[in-house]
Protein backbone atom coordinates (compact mmCIF):
# COMPACT_ATOMS: atom_id res chain seq x y z
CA UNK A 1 145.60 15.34 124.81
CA UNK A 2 149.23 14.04 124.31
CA UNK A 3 152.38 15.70 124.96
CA UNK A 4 152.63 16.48 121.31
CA UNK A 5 149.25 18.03 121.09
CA UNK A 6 150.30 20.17 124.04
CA UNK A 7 153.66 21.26 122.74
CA UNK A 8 151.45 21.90 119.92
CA UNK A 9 149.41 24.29 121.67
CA UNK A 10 152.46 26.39 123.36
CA UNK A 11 153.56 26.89 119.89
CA UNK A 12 150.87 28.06 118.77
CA UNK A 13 149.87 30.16 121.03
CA UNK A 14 153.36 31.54 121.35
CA UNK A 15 153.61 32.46 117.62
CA UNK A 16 150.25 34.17 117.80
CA UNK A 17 150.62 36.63 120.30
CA UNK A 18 154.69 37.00 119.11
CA UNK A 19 153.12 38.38 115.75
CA UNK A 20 150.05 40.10 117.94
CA UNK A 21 152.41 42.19 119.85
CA UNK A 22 154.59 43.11 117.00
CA UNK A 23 151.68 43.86 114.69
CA UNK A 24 150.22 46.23 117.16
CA UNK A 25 153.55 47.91 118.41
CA UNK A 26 153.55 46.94 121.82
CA UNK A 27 151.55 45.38 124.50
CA UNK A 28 151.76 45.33 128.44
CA UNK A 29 150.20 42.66 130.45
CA UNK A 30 150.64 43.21 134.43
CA UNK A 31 150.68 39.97 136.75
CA UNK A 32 150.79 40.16 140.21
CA UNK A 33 154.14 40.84 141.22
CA UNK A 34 155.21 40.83 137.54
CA UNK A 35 155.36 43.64 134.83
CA UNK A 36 155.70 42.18 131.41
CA UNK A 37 155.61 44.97 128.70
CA UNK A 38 157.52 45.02 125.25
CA UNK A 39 159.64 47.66 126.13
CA UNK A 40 158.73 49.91 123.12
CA UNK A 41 160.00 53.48 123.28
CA UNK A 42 157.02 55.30 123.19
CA UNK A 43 157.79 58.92 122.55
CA UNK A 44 155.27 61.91 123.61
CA UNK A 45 153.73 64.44 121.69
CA UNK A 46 156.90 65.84 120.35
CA UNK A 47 155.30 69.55 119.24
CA UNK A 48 153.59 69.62 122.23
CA UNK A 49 156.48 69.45 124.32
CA UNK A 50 156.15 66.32 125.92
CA UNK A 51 158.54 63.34 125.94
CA UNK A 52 159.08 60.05 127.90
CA UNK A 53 162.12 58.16 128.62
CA UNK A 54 162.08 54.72 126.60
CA UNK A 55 160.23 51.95 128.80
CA UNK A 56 163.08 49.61 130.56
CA UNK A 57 163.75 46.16 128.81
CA UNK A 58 163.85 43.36 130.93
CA UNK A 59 164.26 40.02 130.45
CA UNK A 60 160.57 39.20 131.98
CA UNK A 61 158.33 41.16 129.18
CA UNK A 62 155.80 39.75 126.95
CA UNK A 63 157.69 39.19 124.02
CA UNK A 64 160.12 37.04 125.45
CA UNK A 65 157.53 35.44 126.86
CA UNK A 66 156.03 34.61 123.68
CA UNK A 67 159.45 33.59 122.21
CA UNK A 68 160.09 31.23 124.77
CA UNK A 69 156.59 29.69 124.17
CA UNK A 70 156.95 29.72 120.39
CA UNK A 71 160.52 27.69 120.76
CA UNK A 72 159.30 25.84 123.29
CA UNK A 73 156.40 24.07 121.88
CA UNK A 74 157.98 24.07 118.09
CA UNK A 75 160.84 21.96 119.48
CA UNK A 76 158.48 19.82 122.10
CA UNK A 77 156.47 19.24 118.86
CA UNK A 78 158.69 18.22 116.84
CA UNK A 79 160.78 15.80 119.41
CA UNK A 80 157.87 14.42 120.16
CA UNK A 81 156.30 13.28 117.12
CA UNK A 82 159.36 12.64 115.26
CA UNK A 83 161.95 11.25 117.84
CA UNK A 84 162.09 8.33 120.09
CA UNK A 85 163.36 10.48 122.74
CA UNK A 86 162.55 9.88 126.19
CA UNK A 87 159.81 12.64 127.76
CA UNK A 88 162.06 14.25 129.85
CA UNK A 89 164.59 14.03 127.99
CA UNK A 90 162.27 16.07 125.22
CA UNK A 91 161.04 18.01 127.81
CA UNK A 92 164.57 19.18 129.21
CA UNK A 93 165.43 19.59 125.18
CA UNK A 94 162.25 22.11 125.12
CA UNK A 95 163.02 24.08 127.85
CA UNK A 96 166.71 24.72 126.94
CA UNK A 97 165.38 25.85 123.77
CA UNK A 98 162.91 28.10 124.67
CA UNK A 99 164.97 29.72 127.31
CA UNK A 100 167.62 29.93 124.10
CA UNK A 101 165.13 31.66 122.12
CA UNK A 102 163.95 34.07 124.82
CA UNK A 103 167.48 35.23 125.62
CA UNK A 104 168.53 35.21 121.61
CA UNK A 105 165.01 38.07 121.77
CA UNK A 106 165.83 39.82 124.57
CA UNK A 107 169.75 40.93 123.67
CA UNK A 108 168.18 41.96 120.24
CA UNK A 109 165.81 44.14 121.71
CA UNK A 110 168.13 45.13 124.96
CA UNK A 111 170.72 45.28 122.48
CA UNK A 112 169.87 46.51 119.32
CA UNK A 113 166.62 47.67 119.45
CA UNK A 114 167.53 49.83 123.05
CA UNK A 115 170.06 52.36 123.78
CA UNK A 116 170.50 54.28 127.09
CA UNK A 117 171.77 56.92 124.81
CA UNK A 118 168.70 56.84 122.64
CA UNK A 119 166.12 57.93 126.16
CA UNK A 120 163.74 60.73 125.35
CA UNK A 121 163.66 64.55 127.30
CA UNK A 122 160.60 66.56 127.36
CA UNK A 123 163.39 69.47 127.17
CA UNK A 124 163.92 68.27 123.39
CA UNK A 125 160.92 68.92 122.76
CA UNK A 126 159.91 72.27 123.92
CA UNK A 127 158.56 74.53 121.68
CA UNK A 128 158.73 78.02 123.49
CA UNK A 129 162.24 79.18 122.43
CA UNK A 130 162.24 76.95 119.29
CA UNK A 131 163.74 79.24 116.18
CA UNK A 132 162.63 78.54 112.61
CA UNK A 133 161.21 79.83 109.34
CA UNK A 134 158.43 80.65 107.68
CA UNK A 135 158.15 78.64 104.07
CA UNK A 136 154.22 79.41 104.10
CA UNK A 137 153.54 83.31 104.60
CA UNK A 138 151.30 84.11 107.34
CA UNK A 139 148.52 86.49 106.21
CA UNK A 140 147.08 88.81 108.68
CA UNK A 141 145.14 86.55 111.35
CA UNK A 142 145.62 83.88 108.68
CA UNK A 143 147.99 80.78 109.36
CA UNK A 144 150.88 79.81 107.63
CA UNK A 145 153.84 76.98 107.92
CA UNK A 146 156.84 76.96 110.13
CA UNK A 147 159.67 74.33 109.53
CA UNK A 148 162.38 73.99 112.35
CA UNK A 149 165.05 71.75 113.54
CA UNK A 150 164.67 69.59 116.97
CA UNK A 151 165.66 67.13 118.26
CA UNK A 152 168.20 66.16 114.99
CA UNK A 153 164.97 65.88 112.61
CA UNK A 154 164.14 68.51 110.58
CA UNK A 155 159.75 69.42 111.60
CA UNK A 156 156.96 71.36 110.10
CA UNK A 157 154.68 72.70 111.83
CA UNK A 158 151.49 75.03 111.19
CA UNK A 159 152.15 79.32 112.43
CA UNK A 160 150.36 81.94 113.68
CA UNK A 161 151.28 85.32 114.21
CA UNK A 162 151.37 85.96 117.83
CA UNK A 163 150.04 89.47 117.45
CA UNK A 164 147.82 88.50 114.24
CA UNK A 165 150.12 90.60 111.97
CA UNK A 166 151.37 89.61 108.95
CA UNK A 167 154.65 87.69 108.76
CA UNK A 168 156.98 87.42 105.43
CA UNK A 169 157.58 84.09 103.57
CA UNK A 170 161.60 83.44 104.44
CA UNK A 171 161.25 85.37 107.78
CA UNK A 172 162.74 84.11 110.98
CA UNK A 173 160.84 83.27 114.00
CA UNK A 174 160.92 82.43 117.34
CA UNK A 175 158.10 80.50 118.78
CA UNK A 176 156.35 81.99 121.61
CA UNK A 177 153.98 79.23 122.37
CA UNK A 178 152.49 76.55 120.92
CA UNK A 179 148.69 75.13 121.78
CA UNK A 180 146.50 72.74 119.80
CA UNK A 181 149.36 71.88 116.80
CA UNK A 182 149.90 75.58 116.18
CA UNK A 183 152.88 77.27 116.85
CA UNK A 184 152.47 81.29 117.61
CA UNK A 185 155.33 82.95 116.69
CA UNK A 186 157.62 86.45 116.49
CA UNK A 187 159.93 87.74 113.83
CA UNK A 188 163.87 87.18 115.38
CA UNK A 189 164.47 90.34 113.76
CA UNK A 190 161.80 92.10 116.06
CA UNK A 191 163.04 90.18 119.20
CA UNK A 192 166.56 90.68 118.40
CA UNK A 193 165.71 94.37 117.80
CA UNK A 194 167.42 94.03 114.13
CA UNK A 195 164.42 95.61 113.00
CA UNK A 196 165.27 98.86 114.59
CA UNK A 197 168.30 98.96 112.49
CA UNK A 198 165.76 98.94 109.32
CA UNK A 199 165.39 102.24 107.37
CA UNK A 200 161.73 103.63 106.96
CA UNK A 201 162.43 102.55 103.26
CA UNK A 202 162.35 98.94 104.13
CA UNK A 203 159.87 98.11 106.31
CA UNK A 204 156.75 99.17 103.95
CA UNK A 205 158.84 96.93 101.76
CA UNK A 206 158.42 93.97 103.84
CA UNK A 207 154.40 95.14 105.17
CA UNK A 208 153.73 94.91 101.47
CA UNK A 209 155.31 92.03 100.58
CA UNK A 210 153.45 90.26 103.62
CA UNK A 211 149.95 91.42 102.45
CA UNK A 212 150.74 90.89 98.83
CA UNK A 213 148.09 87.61 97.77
């Protein structure tokens, strides 16, 4: 093997596992007293309540590992087999560039990519508490469709009834818990007690409405 068919190689297998670990969101490879990981925020299960703080970027992770590999061997390569270049002179050349190429990677993703500000709290996304409204009417034990705020994104989410009574279209709620991808939830006007302010006039109004197909 010559020194081009080995700067060859780092290339290649530099630009492989550069478009493997972008293609697949993410990888982590643990070495003895070495954590390499992408550093991709990775987000829990938002309705269920559970969030993680973005994994830490550092400048030992496997995609700047890959960059320096790719840039290494692409400009090994192409000293070597089109230069007259002394080998270490190609070889010093190489390494400047892949280190170049790492640290151009690593800023972007540190940089851009990565903000301290941008770190995940479970708190977010709590559901218990969580007020929204009803734009599917929940039939009696049935299940209808809650959309809510959190977190700056406007969600949808299925709803039950947490007593299995019927709930309004437009009505709304508080969630009282939330298992499975269903939110249970309570009419703000009953928790709030605005429903005792109701006359006996409206509220058949609104048990009709709610049982109306």
């Amino acid at each position: 093997m010559t020194w081009a068919d080995f700067y060859f190689v780092c290339f290649a297998v530099g630009f492989f596992l550069s478009l493997l670990t972008f293609l697949t969101g993410g990888l982590r490879l643990n070495l003895p007293h070495l954590h390499l990981s992408i550093g991709h925020a990775h987000p829990g299960a938002a309705h269920g309540g559970a969030g993680s703080n973005a994994d830490h970027i550092g400048p030992f992770s496997l995609i700047t590992l890959t960059a320096f590999l790719a840039w290494f061997g692409g400009t090994g390569y192409l000293l070597a087999r089109h230069s007259t270049m002394w080998f270490f002179t190609v070889l010093l050349v190489s390494l400047l560039s892949g280190t170049g190429g790492a640290a151009i990677v690593y800023l972007f993703l540190s940089r851009v990519l990565s903000s301290p500000d941008a770190e995940l709290d479970s708190a977010d996304f709590e559901m218990a508490g969580v007020l929204g409204r009803l734009s599917v009417r929940i039939r009696e034990g049935g299940t209808g469709e809650l959309i809510y705020s959190q977190a700056g994104t406007r969600r949808v989410c299925a709803a039950r009834s947490e007593d299995g009574r019927p709930i309004v279209k437009g009505a709304e709620v508080v969630v009282t818990r939330y298992e499975r991808g269903v939110a249970y939830v309570r009419p703000w006007a009953e928790l709030s007690g605005e429903d005792k302010d109701l006359g006996p006039a409206d509220k058949p109004n609104s048990e009709k409405e709610a049982r109306t197909p």
